[in-house]
PDB file of N, CA and C in Angstrom:
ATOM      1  N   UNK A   1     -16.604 -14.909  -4.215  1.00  0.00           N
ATOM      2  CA  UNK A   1     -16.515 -15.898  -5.255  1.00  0.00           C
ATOM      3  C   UNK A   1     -16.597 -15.249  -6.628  1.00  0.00           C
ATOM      4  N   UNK A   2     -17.403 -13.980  -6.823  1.00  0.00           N
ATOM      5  CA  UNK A   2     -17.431 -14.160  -8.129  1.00  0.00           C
ATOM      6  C   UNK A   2     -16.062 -13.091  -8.136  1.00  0.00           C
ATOM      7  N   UNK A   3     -15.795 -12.270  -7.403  1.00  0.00           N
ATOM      8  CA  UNK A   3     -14.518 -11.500  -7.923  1.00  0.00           C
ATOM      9  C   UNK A   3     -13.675 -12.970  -8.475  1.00  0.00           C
ATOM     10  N   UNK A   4     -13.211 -13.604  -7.544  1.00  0.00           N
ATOM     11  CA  UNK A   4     -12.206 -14.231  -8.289  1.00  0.00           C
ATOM     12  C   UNK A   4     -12.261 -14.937  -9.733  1.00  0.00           C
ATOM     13  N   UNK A   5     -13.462 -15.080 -10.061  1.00  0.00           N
ATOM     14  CA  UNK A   5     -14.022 -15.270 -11.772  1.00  0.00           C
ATOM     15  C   UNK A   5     -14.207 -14.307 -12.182  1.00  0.00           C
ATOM     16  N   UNK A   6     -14.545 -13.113 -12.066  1.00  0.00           N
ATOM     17  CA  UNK A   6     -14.305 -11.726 -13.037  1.00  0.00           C
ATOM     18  C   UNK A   6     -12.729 -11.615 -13.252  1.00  0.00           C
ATOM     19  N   UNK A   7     -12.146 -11.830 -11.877  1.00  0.00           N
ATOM     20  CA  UNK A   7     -10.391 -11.253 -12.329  1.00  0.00           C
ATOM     21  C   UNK A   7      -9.991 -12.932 -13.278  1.00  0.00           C
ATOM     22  N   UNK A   8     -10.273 -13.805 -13.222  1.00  0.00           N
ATOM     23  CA  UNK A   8      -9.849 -15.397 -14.193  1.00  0.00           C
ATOM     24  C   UNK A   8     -10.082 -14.537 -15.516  1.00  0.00           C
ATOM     25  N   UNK A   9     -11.480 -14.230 -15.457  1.00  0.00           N
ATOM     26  CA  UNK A   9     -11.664 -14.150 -17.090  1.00  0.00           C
ATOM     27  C   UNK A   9     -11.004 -12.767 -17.303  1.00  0.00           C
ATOM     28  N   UNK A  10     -10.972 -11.857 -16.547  1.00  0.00           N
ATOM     29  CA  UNK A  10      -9.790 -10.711 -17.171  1.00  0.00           C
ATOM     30  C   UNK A  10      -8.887 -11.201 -17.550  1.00  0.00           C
ATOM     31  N   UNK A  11      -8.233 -11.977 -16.559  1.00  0.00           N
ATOM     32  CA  UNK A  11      -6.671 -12.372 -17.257  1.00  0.00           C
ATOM     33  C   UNK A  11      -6.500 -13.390 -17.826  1.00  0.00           C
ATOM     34  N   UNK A  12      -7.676 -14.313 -18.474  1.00  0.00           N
ATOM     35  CA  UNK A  12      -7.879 -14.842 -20.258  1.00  0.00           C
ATOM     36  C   UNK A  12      -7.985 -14.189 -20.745  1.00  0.00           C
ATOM     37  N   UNK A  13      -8.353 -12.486 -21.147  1.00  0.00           N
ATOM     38  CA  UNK A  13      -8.881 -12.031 -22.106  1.00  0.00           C
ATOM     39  C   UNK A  13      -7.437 -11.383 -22.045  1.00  0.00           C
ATOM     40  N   UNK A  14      -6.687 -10.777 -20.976  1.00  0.00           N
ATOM     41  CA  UNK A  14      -5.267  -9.902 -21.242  1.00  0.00           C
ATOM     42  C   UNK A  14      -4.623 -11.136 -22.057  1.00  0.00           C
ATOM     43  N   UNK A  15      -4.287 -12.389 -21.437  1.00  0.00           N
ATOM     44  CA  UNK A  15      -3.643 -13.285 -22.372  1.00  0.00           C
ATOM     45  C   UNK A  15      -3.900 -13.431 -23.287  1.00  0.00           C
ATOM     46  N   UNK A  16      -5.401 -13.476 -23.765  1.00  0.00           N
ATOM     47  CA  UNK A  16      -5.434 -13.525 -25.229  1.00  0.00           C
ATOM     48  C   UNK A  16      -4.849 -12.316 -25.953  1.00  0.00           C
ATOM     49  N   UNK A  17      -4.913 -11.687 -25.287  1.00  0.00           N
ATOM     50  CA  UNK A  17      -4.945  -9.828 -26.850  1.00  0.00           C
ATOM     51  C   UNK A  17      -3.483  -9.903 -26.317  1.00  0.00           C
ATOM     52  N   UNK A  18      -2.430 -10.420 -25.216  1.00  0.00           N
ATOM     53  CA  UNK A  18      -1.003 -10.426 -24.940  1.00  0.00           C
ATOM     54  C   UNK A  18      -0.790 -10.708 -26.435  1.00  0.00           C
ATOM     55  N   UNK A  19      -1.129 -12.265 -26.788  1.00  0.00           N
ATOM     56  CA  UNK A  19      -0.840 -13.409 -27.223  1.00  0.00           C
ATOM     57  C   UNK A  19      -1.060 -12.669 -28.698  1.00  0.00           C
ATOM     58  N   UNK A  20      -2.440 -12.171 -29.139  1.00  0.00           N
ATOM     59  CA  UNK A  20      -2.190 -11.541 -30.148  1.00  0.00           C
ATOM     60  C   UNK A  20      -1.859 -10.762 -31.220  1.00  0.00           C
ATOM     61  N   UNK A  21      -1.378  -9.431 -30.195  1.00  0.00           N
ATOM     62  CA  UNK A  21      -0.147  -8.608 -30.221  1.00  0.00           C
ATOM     63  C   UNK A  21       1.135  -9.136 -30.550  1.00  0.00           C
ATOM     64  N   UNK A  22       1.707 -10.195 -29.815  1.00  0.00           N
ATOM     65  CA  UNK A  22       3.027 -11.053 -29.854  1.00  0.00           C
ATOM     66  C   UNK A  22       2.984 -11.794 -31.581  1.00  0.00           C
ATOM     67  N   UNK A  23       1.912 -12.239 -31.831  1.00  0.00           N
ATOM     68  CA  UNK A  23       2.241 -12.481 -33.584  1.00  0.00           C
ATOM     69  C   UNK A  23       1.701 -11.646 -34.658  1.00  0.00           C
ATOM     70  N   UNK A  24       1.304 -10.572 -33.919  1.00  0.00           N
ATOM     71  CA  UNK A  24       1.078  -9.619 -35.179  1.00  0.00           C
ATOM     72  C   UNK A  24       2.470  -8.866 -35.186  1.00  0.00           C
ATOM     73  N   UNK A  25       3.213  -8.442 -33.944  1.00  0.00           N
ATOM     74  CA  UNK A  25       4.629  -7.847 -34.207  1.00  0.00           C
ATOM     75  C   UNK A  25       5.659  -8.810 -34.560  1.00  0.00           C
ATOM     76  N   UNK A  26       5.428 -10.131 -34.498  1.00  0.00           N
ATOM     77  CA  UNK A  26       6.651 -10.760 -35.084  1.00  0.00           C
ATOM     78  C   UNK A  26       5.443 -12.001 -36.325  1.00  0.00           C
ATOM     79  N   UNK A  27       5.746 -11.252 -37.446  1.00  0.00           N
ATOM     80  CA  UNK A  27       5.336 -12.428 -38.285  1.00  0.00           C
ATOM     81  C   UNK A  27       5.748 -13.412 -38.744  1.00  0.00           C
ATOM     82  N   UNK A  28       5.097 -14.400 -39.088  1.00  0.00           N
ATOM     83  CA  UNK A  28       5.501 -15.364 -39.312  1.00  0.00           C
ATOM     84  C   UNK A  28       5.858 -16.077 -40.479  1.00  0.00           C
ATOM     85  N   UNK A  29       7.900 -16.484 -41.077  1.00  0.00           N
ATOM     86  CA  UNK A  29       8.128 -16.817 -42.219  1.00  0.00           C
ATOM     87  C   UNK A  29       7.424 -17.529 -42.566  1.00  0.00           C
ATOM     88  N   UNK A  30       7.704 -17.125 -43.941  1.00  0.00           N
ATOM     89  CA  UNK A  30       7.532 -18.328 -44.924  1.00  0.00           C
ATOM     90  C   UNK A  30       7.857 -19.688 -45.296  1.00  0.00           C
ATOM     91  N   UNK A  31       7.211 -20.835 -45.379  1.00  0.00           N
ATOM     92  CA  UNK A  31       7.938 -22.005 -45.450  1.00  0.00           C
ATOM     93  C   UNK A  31       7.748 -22.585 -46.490  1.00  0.00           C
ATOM     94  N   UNK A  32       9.203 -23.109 -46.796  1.00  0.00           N
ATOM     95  CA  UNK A  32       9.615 -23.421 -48.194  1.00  0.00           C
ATOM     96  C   UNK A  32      10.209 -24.453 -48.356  1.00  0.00           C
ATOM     97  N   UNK A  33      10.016 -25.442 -48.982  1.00  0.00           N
ATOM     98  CA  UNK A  33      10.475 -26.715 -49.246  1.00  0.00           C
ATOM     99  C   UNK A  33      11.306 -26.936 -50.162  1.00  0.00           C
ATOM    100  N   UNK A  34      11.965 -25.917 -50.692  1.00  0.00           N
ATOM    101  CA  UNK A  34      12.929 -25.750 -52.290  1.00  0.00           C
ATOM    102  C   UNK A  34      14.060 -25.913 -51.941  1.00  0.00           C
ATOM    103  N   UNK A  35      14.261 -25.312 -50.746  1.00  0.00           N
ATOM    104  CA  UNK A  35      15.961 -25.932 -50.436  1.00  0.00           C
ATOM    105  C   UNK A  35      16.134 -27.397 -50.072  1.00  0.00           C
ATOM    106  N   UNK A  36      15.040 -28.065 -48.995  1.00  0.00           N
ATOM    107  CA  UNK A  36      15.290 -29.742 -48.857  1.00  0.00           C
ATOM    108  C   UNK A  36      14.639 -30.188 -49.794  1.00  0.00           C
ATOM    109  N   UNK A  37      14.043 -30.076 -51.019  1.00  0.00           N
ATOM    110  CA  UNK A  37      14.030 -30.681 -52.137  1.00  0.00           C
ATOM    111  C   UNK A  37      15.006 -30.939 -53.115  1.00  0.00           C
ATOM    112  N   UNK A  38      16.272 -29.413 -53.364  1.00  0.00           N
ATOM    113  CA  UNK A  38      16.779 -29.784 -53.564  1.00  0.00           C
ATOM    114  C   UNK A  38      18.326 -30.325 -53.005  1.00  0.00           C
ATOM    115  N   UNK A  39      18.459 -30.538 -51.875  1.00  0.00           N
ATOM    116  CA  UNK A  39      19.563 -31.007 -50.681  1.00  0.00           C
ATOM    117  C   UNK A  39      19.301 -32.333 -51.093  1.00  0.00           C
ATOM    118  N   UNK A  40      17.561 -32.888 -51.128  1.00  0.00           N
ATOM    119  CA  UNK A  40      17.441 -34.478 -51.101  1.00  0.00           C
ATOM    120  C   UNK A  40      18.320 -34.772 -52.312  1.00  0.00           C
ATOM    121  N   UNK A  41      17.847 -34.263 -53.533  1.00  0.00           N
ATOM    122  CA  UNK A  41      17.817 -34.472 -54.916  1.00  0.00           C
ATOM    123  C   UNK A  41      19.575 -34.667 -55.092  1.00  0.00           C
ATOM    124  N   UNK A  42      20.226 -33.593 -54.455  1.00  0.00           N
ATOM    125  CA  UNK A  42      21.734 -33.651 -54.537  1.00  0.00           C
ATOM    126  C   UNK A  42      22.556 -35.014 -53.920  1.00  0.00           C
ATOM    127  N   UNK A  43      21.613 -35.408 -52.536  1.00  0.00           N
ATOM    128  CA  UNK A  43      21.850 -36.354 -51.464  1.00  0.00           C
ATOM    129  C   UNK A  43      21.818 -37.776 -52.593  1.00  0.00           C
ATOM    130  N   UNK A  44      20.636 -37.963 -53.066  1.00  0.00           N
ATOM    131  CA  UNK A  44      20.689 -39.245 -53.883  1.00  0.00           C
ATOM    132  C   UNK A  44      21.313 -39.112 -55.415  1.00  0.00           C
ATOM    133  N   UNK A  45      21.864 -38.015 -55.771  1.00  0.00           N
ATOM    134  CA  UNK A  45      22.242 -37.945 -56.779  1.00  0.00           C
ATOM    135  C   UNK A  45      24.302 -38.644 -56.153  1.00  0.00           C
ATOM    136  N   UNK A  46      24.302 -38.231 -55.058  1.00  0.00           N
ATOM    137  CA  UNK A  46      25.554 -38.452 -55.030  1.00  0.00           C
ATOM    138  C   UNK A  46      25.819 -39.807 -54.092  1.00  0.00           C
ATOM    139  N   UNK A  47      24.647 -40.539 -53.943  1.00  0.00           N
ATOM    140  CA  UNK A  47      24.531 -41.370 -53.652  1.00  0.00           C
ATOM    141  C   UNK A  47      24.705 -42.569 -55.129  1.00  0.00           C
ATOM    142  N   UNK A  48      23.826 -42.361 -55.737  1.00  0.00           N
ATOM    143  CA  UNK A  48      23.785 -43.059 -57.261  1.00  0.00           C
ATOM    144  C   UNK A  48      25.626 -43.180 -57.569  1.00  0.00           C
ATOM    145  N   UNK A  49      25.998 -42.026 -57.884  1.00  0.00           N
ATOM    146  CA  UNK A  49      27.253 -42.064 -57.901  1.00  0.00           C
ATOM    147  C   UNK A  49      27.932 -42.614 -57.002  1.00  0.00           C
ATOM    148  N   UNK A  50      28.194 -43.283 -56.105  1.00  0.00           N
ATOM    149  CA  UNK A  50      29.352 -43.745 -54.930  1.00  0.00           C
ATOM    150  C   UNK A  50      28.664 -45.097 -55.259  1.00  0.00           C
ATOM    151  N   UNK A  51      27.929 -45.792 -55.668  1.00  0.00           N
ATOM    152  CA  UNK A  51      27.359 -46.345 -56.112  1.00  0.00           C
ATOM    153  C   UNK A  51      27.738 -47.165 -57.150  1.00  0.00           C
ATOM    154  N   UNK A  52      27.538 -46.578 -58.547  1.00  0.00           N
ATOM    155  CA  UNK A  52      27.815 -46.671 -60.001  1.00  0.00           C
ATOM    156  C   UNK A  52      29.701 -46.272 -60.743  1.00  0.00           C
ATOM    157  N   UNK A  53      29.579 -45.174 -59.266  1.00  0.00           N
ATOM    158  CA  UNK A  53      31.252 -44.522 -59.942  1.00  0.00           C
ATOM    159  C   UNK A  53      31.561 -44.304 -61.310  1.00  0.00           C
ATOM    160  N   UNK A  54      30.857 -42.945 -61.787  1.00  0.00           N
ATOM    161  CA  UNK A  54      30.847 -42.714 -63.118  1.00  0.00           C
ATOM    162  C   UNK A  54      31.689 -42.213 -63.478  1.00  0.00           C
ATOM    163  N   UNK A  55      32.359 -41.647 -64.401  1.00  0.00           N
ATOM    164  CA  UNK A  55      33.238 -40.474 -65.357  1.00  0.00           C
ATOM    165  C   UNK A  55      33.159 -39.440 -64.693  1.00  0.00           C
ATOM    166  N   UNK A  56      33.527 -38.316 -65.150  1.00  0.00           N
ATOM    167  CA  UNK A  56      33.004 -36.511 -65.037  1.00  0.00           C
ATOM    168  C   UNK A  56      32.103 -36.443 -65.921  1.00  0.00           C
ATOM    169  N   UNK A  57      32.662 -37.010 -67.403  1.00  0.00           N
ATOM    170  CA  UNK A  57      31.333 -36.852 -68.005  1.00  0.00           C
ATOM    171  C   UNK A  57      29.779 -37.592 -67.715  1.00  0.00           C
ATOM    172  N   UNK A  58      29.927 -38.687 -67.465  1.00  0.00           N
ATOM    173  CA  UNK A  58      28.640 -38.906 -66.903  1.00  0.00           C
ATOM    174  C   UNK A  58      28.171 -37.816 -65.892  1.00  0.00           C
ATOM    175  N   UNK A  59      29.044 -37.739 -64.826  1.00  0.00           N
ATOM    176  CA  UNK A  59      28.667 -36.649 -63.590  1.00  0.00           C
ATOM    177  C   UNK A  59      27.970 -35.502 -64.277  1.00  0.00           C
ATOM    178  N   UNK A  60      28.838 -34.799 -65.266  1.00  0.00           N
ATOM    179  CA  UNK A  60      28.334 -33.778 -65.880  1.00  0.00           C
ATOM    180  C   UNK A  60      26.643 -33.817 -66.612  1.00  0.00           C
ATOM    181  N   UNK A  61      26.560 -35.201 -67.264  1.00  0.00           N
ATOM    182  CA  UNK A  61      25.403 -34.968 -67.792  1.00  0.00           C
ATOM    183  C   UNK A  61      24.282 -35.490 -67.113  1.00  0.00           C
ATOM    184  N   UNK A  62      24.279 -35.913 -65.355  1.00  0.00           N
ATOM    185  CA  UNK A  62      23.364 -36.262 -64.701  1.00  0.00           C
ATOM    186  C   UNK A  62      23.086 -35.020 -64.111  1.00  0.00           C
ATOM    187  N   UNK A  63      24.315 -34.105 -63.438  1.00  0.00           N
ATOM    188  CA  UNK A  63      24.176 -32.804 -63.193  1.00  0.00           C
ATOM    189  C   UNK A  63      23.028 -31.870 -63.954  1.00  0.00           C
ATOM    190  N   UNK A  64      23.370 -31.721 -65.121  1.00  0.00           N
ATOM    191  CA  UNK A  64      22.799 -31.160 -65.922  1.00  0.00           C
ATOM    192  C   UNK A  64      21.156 -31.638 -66.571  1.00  0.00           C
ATOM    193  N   UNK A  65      20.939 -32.422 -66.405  1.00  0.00           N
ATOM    194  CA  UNK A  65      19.643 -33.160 -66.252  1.00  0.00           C
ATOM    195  C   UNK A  65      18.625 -32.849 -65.124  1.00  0.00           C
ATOM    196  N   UNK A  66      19.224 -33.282 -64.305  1.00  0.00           N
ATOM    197  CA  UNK A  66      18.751 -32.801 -62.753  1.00  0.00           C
ATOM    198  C   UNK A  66      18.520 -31.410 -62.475  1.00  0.00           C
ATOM    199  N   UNK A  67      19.494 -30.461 -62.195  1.00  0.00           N
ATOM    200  CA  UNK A  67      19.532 -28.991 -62.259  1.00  0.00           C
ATOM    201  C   UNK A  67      20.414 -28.731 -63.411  1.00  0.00           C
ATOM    202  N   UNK A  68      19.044 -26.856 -63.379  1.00  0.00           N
ATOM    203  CA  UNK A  68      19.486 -25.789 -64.522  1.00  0.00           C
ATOM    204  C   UNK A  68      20.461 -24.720 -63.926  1.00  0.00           C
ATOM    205  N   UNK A  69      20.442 -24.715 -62.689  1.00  0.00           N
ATOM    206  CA  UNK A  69      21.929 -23.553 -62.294  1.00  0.00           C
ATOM    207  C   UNK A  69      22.789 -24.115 -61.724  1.00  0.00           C
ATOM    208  N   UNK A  70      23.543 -24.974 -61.736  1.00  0.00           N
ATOM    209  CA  UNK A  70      24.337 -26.125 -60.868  1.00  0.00           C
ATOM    210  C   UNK A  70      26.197 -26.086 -61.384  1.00  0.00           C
ATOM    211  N   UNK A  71      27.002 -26.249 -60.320  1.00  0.00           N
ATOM    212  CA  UNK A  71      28.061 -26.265 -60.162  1.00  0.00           C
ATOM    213  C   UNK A  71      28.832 -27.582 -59.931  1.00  0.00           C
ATOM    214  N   UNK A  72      29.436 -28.381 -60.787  1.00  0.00           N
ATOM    215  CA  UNK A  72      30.508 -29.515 -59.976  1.00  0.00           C
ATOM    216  C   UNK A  72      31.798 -29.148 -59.828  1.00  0.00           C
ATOM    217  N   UNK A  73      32.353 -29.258 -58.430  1.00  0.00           N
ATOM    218  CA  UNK A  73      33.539 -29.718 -58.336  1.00  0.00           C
ATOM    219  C   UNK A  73      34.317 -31.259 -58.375  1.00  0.00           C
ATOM    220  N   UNK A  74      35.269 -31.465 -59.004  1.00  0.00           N
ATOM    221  CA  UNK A  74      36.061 -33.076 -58.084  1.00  0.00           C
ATOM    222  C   UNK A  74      37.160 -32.300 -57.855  1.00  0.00           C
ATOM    223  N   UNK A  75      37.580 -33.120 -56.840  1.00  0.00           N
ATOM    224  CA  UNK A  75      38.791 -33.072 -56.158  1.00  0.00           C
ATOM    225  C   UNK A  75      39.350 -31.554 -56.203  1.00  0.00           C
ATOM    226  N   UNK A  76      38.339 -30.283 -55.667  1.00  0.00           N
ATOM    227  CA  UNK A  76      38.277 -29.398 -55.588  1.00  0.00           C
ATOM    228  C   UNK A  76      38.145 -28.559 -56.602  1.00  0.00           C
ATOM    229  N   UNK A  77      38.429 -29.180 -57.839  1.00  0.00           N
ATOM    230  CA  UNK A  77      38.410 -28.479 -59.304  1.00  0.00           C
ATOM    231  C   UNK A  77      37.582 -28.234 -59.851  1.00  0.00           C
ATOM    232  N   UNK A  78      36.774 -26.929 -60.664  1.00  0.00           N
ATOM    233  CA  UNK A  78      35.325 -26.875 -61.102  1.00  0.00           C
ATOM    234  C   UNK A  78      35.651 -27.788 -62.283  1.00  0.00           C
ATOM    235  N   UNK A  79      34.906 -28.272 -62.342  1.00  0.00           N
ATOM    236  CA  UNK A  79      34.408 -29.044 -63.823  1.00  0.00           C
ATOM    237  C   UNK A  79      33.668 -28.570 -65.085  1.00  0.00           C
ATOM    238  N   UNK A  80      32.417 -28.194 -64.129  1.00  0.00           N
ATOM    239  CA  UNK A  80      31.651 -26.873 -64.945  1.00  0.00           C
ATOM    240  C   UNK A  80      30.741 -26.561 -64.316  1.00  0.00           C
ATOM    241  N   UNK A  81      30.504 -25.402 -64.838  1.00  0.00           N
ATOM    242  CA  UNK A  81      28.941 -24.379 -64.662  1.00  0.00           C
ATOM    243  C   UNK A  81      27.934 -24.578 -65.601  1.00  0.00           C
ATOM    244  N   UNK A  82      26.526 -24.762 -65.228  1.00  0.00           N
ATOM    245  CA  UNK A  82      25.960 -24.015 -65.931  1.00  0.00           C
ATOM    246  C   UNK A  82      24.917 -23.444 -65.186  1.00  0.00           C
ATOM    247  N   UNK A  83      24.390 -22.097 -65.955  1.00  0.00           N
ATOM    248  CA  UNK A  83      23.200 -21.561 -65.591  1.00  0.00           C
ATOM    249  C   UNK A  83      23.895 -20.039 -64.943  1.00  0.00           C
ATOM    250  N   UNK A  84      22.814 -19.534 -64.105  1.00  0.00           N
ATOM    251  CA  UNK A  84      23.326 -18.473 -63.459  1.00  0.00           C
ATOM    252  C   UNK A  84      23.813 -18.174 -62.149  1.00  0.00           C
ATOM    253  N   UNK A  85      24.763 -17.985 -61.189  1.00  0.00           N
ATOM    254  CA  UNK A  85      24.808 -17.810 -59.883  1.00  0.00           C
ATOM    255  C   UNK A  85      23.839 -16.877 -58.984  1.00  0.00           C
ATOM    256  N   UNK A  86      22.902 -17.586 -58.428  1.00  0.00           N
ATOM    257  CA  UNK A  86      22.230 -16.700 -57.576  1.00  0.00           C
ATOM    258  C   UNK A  86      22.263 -16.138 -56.260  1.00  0.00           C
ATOM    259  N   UNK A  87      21.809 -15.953 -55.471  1.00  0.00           N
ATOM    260  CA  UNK A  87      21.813 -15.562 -54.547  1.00  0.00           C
ATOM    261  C   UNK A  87      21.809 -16.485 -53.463  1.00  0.00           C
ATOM    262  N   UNK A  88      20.837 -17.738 -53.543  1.00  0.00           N
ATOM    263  CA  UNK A  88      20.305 -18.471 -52.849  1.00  0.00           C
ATOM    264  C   UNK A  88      21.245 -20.260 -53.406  1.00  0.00           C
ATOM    265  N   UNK A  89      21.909 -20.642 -52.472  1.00  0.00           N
ATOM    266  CA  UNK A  89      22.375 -21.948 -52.979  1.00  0.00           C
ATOM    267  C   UNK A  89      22.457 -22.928 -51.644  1.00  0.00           C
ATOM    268  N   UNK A  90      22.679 -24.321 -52.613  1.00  0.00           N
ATOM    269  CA  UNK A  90      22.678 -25.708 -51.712  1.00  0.00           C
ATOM    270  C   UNK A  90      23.915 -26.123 -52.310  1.00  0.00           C
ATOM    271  N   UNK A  91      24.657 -26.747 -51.431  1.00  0.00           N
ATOM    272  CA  UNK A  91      25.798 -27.480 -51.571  1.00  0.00           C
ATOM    273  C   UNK A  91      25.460 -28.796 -50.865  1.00  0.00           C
ATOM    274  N   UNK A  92      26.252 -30.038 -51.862  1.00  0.00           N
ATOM    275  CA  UNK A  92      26.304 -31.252 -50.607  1.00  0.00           C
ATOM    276  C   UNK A  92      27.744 -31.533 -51.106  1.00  0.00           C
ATOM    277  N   UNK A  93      28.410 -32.640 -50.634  1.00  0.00           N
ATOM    278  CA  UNK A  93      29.934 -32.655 -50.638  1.00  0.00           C
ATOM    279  C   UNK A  93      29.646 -34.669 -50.267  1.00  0.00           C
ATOM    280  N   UNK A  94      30.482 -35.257 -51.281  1.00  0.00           N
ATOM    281  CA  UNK A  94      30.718 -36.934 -50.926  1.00  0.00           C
ATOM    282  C   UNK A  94      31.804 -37.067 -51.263  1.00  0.00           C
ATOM    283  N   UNK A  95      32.853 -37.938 -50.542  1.00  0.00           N
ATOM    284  CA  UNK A  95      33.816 -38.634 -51.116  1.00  0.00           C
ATOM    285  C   UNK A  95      33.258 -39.750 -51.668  1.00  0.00           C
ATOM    286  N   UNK A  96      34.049 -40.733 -53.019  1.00  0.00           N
ATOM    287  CA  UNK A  96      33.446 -41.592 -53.466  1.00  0.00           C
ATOM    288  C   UNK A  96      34.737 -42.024 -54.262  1.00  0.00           C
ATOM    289  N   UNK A  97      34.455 -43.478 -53.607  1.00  0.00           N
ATOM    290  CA  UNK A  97      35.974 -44.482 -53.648  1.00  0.00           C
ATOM    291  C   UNK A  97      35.491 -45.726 -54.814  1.00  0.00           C
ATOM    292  N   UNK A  98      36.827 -45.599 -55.586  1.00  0.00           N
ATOM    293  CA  UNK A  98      36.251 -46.967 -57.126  1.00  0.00           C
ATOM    294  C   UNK A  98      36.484 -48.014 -56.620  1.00  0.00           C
ATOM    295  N   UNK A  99      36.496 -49.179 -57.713  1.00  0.00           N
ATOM    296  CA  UNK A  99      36.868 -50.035 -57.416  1.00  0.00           C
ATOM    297  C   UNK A  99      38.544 -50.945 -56.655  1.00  0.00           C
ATOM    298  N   UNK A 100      39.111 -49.976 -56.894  1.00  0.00           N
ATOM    299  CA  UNK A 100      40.556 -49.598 -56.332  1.00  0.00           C
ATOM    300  C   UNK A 100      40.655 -48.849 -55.483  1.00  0.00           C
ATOM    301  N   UNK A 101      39.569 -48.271 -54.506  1.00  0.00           N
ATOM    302  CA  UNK A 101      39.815 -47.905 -53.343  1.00  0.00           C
ATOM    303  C   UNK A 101      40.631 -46.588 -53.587  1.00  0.00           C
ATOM    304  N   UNK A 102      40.408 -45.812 -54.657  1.00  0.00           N
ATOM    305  CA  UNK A 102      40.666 -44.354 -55.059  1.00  0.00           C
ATOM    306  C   UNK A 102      39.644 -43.523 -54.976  1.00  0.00           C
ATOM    307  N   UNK A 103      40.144 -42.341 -53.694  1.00  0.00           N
ATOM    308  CA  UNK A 103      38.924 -41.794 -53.375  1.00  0.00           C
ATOM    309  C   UNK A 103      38.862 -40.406 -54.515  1.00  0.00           C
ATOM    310  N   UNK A 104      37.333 -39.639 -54.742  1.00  0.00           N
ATOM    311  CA  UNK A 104      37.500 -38.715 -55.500  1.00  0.00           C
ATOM    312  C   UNK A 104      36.246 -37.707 -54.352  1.00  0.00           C
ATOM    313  N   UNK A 105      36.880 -36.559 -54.326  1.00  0.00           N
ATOM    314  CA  UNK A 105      36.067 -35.628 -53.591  1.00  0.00           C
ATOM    315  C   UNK A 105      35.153 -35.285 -54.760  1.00  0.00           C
ATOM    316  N   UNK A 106      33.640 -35.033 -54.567  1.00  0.00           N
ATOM    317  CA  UNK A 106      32.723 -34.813 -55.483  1.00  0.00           C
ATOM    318  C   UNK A 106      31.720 -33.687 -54.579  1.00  0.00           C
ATOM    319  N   UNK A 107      31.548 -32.444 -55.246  1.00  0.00           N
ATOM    320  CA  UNK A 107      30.660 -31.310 -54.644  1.00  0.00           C
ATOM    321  C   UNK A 107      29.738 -30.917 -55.467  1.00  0.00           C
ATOM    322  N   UNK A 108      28.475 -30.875 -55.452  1.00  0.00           N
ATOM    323  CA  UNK A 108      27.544 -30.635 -56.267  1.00  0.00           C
ATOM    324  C   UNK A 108      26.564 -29.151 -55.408  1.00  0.00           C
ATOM    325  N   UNK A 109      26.970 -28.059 -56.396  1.00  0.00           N
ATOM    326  CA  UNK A 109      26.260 -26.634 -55.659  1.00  0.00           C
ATOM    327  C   UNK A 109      25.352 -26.294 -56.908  1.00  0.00           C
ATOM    328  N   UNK A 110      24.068 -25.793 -56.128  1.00  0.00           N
ATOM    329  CA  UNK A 110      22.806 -25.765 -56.665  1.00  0.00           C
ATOM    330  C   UNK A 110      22.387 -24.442 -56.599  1.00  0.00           C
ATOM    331  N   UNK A 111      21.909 -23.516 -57.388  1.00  0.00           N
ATOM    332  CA  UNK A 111      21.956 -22.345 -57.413  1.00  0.00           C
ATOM    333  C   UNK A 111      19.776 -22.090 -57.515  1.00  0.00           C
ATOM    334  N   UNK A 112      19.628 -21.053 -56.814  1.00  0.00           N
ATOM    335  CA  UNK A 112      18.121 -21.160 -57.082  1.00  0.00           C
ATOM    336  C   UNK A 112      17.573 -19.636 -56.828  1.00  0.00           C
ATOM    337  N   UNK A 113      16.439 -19.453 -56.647  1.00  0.00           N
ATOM    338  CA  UNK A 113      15.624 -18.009 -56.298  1.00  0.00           C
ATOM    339  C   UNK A 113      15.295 -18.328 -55.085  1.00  0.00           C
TER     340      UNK A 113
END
């Protein structure tokens, strides 16, 4: 009887130091909420719009309000830039139809660290 509880608790204690070996060689990322913060932010921004159905210029100056490194396209065409291109970006993409049932492709890319 007791061998078989000396060898149990050996092989809790190998599983444990297995187990702790296994996340000291693979560590564990970092988690970051900056990209679905700003995915949401893009999501209801282009929501508002399909919505309201503004100008470019409106587009432009909600863009620019919202984010400091940000890109619009319509209907595949840049509109404008501003800020810097980084390394790290979010794109979302809506079609958005007026009151005449004229659709306009609208892409809003978000540039970040």
């Amino acid at each position: 009887m007791n061998k078989g509880f000396i060898f149990s608790f050996e092989a809790a204690i190998s599983m444990l130091l297995f187990g702790l070996m296994i996340t000291m060689i693979f560590p564990m990322q970092a988690v970051s909420l900056k990209e679905l913060i700003i995915l949401q932010q893009e999501n209801d921004l282009l929501k508002l719009w399909s919505i309201n159905y503004p100008s470019q210029n409106e587009m432009e100056i909600d863009a620019k309000q919202l984010f400091s490194d940000t890109e619009l396209f319509v209907n595949n065409n840049n509109v404008f830039f501003t800020g810097n291109k980084k390394d790290n970006s979010v794109s979302s993409e809506a079609i958005i139809f007026d009151n005449y049932l004229n659709e306009t492709k609208v892409r809003v890319v978000v540039y970040f660290d």
